[in-house]
C-alpha atoms as a PDB file:
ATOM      1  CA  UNK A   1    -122.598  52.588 137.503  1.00  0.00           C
ATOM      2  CA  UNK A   2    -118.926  53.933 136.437  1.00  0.00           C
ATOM      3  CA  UNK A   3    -116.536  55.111 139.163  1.00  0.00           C
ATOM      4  CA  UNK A   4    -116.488  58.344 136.812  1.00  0.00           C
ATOM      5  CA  UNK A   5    -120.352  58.783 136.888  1.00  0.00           C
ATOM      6  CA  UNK A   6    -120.263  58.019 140.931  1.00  0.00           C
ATOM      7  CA  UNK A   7    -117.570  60.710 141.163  1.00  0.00           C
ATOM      8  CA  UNK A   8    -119.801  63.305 139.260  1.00  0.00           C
ATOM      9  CA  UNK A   9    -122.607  62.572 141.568  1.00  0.00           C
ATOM     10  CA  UNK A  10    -121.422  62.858 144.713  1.00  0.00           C
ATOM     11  CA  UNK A  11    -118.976  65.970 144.250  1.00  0.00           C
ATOM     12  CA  UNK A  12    -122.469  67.502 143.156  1.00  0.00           C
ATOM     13  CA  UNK A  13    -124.245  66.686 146.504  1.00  0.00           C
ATOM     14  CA  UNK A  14    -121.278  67.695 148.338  1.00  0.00           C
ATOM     15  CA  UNK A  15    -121.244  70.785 147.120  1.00  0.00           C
ATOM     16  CA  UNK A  16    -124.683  71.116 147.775  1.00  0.00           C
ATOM     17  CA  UNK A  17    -124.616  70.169 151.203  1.00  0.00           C
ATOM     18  CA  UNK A  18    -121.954  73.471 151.766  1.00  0.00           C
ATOM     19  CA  UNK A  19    -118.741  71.455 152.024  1.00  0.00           C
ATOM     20  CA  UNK A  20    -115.436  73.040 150.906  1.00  0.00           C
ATOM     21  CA  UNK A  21    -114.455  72.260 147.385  1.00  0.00           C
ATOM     22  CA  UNK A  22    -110.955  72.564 147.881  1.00  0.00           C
ATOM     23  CA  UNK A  23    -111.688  69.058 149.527  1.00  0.00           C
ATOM     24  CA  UNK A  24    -113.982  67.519 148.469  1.00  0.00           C
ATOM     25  CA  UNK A  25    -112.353  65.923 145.619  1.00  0.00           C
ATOM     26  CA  UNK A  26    -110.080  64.219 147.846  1.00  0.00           C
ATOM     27  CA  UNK A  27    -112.737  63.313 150.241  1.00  0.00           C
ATOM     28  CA  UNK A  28    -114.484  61.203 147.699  1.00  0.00           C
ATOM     29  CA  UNK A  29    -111.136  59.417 146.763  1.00  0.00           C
ATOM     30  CA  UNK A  30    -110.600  58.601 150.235  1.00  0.00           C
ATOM     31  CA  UNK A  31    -113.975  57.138 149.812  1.00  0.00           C
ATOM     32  CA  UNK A  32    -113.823  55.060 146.768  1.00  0.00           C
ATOM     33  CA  UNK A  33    -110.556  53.840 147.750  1.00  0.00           C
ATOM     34  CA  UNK A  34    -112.346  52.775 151.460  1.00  0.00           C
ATOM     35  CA  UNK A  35    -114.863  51.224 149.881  1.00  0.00           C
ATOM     36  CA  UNK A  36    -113.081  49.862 146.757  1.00  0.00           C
ATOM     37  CA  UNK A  37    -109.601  49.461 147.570  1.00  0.00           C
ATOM     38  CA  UNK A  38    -108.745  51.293 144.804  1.00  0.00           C
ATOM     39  CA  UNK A  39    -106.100  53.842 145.434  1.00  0.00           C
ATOM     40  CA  UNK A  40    -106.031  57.190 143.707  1.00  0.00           C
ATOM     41  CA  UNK A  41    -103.779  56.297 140.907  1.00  0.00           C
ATOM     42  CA  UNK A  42    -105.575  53.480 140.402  1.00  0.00           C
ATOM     43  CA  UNK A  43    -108.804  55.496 140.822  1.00  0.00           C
ATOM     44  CA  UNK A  44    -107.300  57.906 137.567  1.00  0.00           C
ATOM     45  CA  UNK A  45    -106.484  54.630 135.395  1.00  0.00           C
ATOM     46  CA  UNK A  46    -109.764  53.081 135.590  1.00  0.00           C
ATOM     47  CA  UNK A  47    -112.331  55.101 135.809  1.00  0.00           C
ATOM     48  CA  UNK A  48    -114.537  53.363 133.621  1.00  0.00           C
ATOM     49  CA  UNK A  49    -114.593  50.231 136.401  1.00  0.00           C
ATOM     50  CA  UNK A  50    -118.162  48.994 137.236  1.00  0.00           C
ATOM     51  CA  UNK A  51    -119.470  49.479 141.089  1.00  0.00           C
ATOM     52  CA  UNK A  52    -120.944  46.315 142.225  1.00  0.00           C
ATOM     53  CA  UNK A  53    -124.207  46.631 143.731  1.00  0.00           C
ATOM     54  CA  UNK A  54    -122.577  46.260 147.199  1.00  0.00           C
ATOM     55  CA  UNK A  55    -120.035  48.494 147.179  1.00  0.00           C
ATOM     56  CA  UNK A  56    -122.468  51.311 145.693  1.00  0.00           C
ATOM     57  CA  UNK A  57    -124.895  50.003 149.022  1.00  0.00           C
ATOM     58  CA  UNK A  58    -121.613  51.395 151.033  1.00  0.00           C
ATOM     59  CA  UNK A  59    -120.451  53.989 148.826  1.00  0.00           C
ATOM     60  CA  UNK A  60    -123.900  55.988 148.956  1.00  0.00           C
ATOM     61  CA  UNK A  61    -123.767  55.711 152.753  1.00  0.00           C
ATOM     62  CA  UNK A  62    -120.666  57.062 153.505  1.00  0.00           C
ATOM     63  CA  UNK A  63    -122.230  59.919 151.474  1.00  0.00           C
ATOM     64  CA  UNK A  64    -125.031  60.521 152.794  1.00  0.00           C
ATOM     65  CA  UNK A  65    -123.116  60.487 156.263  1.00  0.00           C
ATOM     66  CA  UNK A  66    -120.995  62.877 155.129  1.00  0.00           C
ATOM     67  CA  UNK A  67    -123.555  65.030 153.957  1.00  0.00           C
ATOM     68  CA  UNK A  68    -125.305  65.562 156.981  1.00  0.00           C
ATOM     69  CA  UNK A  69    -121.332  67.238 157.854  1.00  0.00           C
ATOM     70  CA  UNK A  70    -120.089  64.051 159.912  1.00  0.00           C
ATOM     71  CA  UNK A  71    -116.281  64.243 159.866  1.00  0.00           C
ATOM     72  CA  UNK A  72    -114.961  61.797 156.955  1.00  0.00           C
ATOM     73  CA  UNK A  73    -112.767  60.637 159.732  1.00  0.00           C
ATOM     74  CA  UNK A  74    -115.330  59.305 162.011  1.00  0.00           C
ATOM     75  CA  UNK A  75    -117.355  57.728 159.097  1.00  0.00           C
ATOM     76  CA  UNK A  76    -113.847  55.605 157.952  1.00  0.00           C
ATOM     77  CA  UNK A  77    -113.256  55.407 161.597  1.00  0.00           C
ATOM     78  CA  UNK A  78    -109.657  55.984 161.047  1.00  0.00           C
ATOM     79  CA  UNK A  79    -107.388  59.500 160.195  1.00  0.00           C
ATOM     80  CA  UNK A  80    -103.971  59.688 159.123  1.00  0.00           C
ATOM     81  CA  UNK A  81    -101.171  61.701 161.056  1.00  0.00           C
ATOM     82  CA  UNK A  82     -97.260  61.958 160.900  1.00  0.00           C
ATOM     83  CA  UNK A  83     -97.906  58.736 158.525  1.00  0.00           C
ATOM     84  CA  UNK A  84     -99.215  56.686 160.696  1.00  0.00           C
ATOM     85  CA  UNK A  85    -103.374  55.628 160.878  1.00  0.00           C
ATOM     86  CA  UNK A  86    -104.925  56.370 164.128  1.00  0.00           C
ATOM     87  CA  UNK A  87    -108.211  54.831 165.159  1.00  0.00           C
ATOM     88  CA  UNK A  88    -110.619  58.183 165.798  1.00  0.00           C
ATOM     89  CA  UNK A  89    -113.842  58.260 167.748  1.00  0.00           C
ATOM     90  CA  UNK A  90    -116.455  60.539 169.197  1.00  0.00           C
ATOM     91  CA  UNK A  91    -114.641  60.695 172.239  1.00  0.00           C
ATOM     92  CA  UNK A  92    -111.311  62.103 170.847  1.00  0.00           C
ATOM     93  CA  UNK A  93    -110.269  64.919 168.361  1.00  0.00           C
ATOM     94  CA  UNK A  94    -109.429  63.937 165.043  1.00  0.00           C
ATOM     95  CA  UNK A  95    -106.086  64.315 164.689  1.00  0.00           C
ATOM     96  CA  UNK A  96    -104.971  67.478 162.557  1.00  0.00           C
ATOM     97  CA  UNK A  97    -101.666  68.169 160.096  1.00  0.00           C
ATOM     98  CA  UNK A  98    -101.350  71.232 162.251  1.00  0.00           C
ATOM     99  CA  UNK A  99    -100.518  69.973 165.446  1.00  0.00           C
ATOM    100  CA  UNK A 100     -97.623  67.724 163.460  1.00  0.00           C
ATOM    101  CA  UNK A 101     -95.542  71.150 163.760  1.00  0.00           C
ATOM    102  CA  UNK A 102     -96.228  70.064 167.888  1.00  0.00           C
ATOM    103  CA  UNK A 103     -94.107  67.247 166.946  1.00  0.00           C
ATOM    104  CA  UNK A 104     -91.768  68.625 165.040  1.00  0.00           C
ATOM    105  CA  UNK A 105     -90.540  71.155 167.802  1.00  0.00           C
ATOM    106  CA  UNK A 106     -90.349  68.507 170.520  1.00  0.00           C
ATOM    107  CA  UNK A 107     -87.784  66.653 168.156  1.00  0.00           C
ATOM    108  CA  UNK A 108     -85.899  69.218 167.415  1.00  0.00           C
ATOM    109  CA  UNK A 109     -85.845  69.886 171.095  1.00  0.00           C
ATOM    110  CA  UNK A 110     -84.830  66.249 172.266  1.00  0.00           C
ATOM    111  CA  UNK A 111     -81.654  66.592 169.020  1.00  0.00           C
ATOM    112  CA  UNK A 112     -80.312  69.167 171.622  1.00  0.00           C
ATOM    113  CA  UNK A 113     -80.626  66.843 174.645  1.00  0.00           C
ATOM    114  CA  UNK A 114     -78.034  64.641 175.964  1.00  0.00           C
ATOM    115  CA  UNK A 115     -79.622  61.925 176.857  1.00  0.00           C
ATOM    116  CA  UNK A 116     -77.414  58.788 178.209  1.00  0.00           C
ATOM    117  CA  UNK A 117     -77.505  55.107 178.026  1.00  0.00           C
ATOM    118  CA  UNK A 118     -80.178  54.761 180.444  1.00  0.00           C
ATOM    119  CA  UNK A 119     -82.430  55.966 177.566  1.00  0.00           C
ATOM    120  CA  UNK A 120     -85.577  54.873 179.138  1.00  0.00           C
ATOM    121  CA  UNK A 121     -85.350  56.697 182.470  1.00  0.00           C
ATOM    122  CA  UNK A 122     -86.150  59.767 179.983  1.00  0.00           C
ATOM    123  CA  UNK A 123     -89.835  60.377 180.293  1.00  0.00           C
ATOM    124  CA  UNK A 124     -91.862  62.311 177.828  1.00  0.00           C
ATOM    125  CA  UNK A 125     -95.791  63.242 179.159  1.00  0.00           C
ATOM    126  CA  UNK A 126     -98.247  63.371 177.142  1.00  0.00           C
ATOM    127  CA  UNK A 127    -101.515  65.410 178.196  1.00  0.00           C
ATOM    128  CA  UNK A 128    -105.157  64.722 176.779  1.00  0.00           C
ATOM    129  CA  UNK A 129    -103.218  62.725 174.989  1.00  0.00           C
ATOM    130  CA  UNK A 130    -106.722  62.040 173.000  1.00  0.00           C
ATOM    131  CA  UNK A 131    -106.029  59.341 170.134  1.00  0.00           C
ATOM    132  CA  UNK A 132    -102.637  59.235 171.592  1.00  0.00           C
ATOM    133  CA  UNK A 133    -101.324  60.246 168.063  1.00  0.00           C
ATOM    134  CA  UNK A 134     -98.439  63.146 169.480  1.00  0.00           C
ATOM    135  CA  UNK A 135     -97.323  60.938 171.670  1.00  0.00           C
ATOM    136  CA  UNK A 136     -96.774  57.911 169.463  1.00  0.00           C
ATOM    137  CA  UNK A 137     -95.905  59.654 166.397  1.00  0.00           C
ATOM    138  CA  UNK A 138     -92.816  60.905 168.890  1.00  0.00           C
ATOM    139  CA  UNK A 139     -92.287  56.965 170.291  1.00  0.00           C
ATOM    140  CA  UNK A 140     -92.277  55.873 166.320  1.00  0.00           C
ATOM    141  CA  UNK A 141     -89.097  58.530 165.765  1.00  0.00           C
ATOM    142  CA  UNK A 142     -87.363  58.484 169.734  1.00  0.00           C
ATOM    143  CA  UNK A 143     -87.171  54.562 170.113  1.00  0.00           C
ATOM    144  CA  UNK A 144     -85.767  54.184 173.307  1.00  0.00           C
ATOM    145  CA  UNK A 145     -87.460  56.978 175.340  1.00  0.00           C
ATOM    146  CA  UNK A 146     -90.330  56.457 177.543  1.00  0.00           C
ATOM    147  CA  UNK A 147     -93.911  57.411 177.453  1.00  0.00           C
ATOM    148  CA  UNK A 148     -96.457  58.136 179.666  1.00  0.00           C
ATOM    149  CA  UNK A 149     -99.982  59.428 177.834  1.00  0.00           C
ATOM    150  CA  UNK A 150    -102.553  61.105 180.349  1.00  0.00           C
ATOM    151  CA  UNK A 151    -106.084  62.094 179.912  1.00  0.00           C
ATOM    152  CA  UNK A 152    -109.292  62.792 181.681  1.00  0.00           C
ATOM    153  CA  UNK A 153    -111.544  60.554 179.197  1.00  0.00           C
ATOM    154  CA  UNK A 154    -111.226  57.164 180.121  1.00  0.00           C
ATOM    155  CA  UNK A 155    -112.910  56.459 176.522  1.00  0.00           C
ATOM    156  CA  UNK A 156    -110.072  58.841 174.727  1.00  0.00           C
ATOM    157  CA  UNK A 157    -107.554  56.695 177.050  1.00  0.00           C
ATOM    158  CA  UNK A 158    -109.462  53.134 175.228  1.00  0.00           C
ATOM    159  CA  UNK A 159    -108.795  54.583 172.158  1.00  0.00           C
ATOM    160  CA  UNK A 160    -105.184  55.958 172.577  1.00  0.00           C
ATOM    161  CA  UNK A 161    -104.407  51.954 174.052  1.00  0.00           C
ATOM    162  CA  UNK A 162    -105.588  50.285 171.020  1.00  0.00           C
ATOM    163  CA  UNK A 163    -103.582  52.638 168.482  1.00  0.00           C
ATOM    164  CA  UNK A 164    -100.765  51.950 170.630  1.00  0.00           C
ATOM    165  CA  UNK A 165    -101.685  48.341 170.027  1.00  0.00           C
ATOM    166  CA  UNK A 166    -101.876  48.860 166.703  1.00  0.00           C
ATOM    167  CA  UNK A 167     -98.599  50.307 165.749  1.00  0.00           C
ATOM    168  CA  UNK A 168     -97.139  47.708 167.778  1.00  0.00           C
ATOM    169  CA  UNK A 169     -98.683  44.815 165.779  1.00  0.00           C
ATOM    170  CA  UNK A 170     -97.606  47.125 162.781  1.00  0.00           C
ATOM    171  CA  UNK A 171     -93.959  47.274 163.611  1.00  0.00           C
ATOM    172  CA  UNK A 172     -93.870  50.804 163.272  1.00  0.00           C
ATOM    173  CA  UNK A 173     -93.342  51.217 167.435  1.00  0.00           C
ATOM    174  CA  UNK A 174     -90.573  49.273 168.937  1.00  0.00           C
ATOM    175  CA  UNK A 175     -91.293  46.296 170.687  1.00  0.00           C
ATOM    176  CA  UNK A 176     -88.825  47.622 173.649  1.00  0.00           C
ATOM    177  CA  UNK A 177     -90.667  51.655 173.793  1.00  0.00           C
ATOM    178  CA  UNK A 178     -92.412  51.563 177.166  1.00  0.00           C
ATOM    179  CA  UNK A 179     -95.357  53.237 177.035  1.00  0.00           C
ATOM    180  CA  UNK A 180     -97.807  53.705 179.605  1.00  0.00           C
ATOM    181  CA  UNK A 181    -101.501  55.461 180.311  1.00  0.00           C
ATOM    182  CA  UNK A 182    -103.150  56.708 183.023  1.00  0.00           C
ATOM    183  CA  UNK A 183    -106.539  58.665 183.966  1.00  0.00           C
ATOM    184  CA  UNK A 184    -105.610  62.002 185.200  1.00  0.00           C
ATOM    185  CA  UNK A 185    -107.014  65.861 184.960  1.00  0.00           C
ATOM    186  CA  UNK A 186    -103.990  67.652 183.458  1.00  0.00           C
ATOM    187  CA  UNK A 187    -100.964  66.695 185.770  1.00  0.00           C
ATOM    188  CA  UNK A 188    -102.740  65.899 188.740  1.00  0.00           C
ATOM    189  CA  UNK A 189    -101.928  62.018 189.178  1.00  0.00           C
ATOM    190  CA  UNK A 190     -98.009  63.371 189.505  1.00  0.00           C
ATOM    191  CA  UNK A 191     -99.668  64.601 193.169  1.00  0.00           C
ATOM    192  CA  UNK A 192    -101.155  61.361 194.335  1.00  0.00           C
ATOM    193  CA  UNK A 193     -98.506  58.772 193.084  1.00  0.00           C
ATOM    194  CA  UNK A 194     -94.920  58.079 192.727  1.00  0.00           C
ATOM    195  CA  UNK A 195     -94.654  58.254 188.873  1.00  0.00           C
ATOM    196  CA  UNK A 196     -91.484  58.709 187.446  1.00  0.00           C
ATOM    197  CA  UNK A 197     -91.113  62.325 186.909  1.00  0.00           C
ATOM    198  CA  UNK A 198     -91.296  63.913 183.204  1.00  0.00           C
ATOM    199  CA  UNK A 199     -88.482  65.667 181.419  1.00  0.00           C
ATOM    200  CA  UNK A 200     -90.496  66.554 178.720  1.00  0.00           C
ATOM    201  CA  UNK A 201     -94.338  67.587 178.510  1.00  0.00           C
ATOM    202  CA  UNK A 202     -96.126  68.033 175.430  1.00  0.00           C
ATOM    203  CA  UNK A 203     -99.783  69.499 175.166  1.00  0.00           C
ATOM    204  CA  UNK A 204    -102.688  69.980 172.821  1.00  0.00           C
ATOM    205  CA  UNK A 205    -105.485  70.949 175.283  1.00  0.00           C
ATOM    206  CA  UNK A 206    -108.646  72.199 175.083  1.00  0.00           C
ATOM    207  CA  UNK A 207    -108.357  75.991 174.394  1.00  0.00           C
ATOM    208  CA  UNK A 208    -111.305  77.054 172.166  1.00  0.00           C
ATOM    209  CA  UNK A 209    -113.423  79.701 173.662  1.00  0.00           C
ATOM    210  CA  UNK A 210    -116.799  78.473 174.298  1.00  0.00           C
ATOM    211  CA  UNK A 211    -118.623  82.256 172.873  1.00  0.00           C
ATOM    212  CA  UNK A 212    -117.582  81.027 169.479  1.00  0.00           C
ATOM    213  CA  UNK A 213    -118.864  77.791 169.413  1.00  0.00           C
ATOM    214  CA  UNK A 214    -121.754  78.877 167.628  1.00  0.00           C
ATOM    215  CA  UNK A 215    -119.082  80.154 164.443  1.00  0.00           C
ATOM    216  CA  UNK A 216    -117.373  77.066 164.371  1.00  0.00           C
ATOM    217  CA  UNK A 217    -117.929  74.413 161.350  1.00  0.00           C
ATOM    218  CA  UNK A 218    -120.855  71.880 161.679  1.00  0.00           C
ATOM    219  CA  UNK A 219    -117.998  68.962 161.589  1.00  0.00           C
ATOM    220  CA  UNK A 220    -116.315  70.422 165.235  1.00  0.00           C
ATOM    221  CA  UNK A 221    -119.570  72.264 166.431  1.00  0.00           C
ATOM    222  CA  UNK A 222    -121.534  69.091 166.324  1.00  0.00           C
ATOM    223  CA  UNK A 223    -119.242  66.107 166.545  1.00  0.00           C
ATOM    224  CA  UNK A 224    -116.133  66.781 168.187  1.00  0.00           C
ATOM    225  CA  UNK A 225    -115.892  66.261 172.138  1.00  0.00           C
ATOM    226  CA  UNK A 226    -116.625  69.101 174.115  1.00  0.00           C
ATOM    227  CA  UNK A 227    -114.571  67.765 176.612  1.00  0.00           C
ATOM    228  CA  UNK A 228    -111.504  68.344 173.851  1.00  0.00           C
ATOM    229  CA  UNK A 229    -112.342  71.046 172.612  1.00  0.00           C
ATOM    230  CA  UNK A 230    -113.559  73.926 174.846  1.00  0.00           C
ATOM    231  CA  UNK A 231    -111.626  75.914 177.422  1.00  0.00           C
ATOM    232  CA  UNK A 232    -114.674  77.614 179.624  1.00  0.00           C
ATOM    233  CA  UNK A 233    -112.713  80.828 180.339  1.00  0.00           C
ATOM    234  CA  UNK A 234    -113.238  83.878 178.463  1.00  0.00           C
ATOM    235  CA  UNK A 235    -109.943  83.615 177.224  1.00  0.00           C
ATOM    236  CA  UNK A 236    -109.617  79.953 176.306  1.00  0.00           C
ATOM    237  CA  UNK A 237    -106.533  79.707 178.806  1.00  0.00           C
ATOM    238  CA  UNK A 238    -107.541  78.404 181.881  1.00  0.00           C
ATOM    239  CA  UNK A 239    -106.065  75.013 181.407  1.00  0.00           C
ATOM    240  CA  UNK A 240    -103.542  76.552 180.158  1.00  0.00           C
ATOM    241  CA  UNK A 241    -102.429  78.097 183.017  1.00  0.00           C
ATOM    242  CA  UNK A 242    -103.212  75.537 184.797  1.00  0.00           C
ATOM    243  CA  UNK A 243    -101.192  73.384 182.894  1.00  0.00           C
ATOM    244  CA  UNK A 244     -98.054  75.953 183.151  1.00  0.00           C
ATOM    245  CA  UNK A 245     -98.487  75.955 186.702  1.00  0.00           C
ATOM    246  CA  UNK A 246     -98.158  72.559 187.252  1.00  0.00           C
ATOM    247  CA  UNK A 247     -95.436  71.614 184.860  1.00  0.00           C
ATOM    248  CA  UNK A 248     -93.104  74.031 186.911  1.00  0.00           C
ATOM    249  CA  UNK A 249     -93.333  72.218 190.153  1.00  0.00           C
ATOM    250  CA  UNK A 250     -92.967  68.833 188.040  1.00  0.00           C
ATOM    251  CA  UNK A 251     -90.269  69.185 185.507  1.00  0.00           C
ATOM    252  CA  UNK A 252     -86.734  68.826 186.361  1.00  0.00           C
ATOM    253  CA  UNK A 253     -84.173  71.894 185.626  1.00  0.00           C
ATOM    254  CA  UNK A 254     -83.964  72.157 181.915  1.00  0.00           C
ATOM    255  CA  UNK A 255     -87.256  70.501 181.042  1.00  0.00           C
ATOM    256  CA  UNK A 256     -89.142  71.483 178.533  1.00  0.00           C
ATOM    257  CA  UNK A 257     -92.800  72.619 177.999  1.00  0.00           C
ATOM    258  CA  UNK A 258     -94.854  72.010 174.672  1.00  0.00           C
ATOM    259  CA  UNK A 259     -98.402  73.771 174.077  1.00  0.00           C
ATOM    260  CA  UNK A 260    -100.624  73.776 171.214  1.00  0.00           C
ATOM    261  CA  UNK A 261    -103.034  77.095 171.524  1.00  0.00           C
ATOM    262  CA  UNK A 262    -104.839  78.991 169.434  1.00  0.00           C
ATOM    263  CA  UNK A 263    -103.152  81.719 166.758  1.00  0.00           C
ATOM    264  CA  UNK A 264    -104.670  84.464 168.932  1.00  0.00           C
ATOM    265  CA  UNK A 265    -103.096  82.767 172.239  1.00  0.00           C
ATOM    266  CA  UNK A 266     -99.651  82.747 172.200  1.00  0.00           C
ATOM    267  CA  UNK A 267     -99.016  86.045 172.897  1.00  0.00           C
ATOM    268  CA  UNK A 268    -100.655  85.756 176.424  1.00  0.00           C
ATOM    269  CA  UNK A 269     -99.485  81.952 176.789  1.00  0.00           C
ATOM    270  CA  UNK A 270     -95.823  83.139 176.426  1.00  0.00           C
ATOM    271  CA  UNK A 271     -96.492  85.647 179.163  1.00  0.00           C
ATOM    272  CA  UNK A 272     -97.555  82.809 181.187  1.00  0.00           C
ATOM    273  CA  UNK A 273     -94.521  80.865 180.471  1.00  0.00           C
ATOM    274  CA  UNK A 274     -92.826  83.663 181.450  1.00  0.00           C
ATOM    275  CA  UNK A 275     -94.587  85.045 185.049  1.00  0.00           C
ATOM    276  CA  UNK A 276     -93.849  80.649 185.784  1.00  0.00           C
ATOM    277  CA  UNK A 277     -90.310  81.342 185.180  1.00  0.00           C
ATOM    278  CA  UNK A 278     -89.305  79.274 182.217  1.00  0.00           C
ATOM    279  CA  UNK A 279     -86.924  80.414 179.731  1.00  0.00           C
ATOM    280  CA  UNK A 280     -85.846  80.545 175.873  1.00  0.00           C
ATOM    281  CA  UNK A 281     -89.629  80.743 175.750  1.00  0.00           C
ATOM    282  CA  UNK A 282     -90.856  81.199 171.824  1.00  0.00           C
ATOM    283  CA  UNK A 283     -93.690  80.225 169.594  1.00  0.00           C
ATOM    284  CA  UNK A 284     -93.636  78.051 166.650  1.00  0.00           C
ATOM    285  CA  UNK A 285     -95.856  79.009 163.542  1.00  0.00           C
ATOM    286  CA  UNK A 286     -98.320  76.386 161.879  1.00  0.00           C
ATOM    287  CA  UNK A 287     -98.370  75.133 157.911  1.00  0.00           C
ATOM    288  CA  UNK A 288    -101.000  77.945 157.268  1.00  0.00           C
ATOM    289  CA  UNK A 289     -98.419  80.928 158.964  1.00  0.00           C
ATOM    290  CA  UNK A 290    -100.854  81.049 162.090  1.00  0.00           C
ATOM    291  CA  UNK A 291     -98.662  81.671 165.551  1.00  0.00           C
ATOM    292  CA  UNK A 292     -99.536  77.528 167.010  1.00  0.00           C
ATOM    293  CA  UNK A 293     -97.083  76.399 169.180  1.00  0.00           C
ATOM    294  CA  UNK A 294     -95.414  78.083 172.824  1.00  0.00           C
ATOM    295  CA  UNK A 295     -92.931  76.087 174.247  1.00  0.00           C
ATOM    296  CA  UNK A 296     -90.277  76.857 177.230  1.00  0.00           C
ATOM    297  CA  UNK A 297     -87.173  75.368 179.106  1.00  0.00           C
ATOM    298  CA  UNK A 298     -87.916  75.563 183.083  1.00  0.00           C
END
């Protein structure tokens, strides 16, 4: 069989098995090119190229995975984010272009901070730090800050160590960025020991309101970690404020707060910022135009 004629195929049983058009073209070049190592130009050259019998073994798998709605990231095992390839598993969230705009504001944020030689008394916090990819998409741009990546999965933790491993081996963290992990629900270890104290904490946690859970695509409904993903209240912000709370009695004068929420949140997150007394409090829209990230100086 042709790549051309394997192409046909599967974007025809894609389609069939309800996923969205708009990507499943890419989807199966992501494939072919896992499989294949053919990239996409290369994929548009030669399109005529046979499919050994093994590859098409592997090919037709990763399909029929897919078509039973399994994320595409879980069946390559890796996703990409701020350029960088981060390991993803059933314990952590797939990483998503949205939250790079997460990123994005806590640079912009550090530009404006005067940060002196001792670079690497700076902290930055990470919470459900998941795959780890916010926090070391920030340690790939901020070199000489330091790092500390929480979260209440000690499997999500596993995974966000051996990225950091990763991007290590890869050059593409600095041998000299110290960063470190540690088991912890939201801020709590900052109460039980003598960490260095943040001067910056950055968010994404779980804020989806269980009563829609039942709306939600196959691919997050039955494969992403509740753990991640739900927020039990009837709002969707009681980490949230838990998280708020905490941070005030934790961050120095002038530190900074970074939350990823939902586009119907931010309204009521701000007011939470707010009632906790931080200032310059705003929210930062998403690549789709959808209200995404709250953020606040104490």
């Amino acid at each position: 069989m042709k790549i051309e004629q394997w192409r046909s195929s599967a974007f025809e049983r894609f389609k069939k098995a309800g996923i969205e058009v708009s990507e499943t073209r890419l989807e199966i070049t992501f494939i072919i090119e896992a499989v294949m190592g053919l990239n996409r130009s290369q994929q548009m050259l030669y399109p005529q190229q046979g499919i050994e019998p093994s590859q098409l073994q592997q090919l037709e798998n990763m399909v029929s995975r897919r078509c039973q709605r399994e994320p595409l990231a879980h069946i390559l095992g890796e996703w990409s984010f701020w350029g960088l390839d981060f390991k993803v598993s059933p314990d952590t969230l797939i990483p998503r272009a949205d939250t790079e705009v997460l990123v994005e504001e806590v640079l912009t944020y550090l530009e404006t901070v005067n940060i002196d030689h001792k670079a690497q008394d700076f902290w930055l916090c990470d919470v459900g730090t998941g795959t780890g990819c916010i926090a070391l998409a920030l340690a790939s741009e901020k070199k000489d800050l330091s790092y500390q990546l929480l979260d209440i999965s000690e499997q999500a933790l596993l995974i966000a160590q051996e990225n950091t491993r990763n991007l290590y081996q890869k050059h593409e963290l600095a041998k000299h960025t110290q960063i470190c992990f540690a088991h912890s629900d939201l801020l709590s270890i900052y109460d039980d020991q003598q960490l260095p104290r943040p001067q910056v904490i950055v968010s994404n946690p779980p804020y989806v309101k269980r009563a829609i859970q039942e709306s939600l695509m196959p691919e997050v409904k039955f494969f992403d970690p509740d753990l991640a993903l739900f927020d039990e209240a009837k709002d969707g912000l009681d980490l949230t404020r838990r998280l708020i709370q905490q941070a005030t009695n934790i961050l120095p004068p002038k530190g900074a707060l970074f939350i990823e929420v939902g586009f119907d949140q931010t309204e009521k997150t701000e007011q939470l910022f707010k009632e906790y007394l931080f200032k310059q409090v705003k929210t930062r829209k998403d690549y789709g135009g959808n209200p995404r990230v709250v953020s606040g100086i104490k």
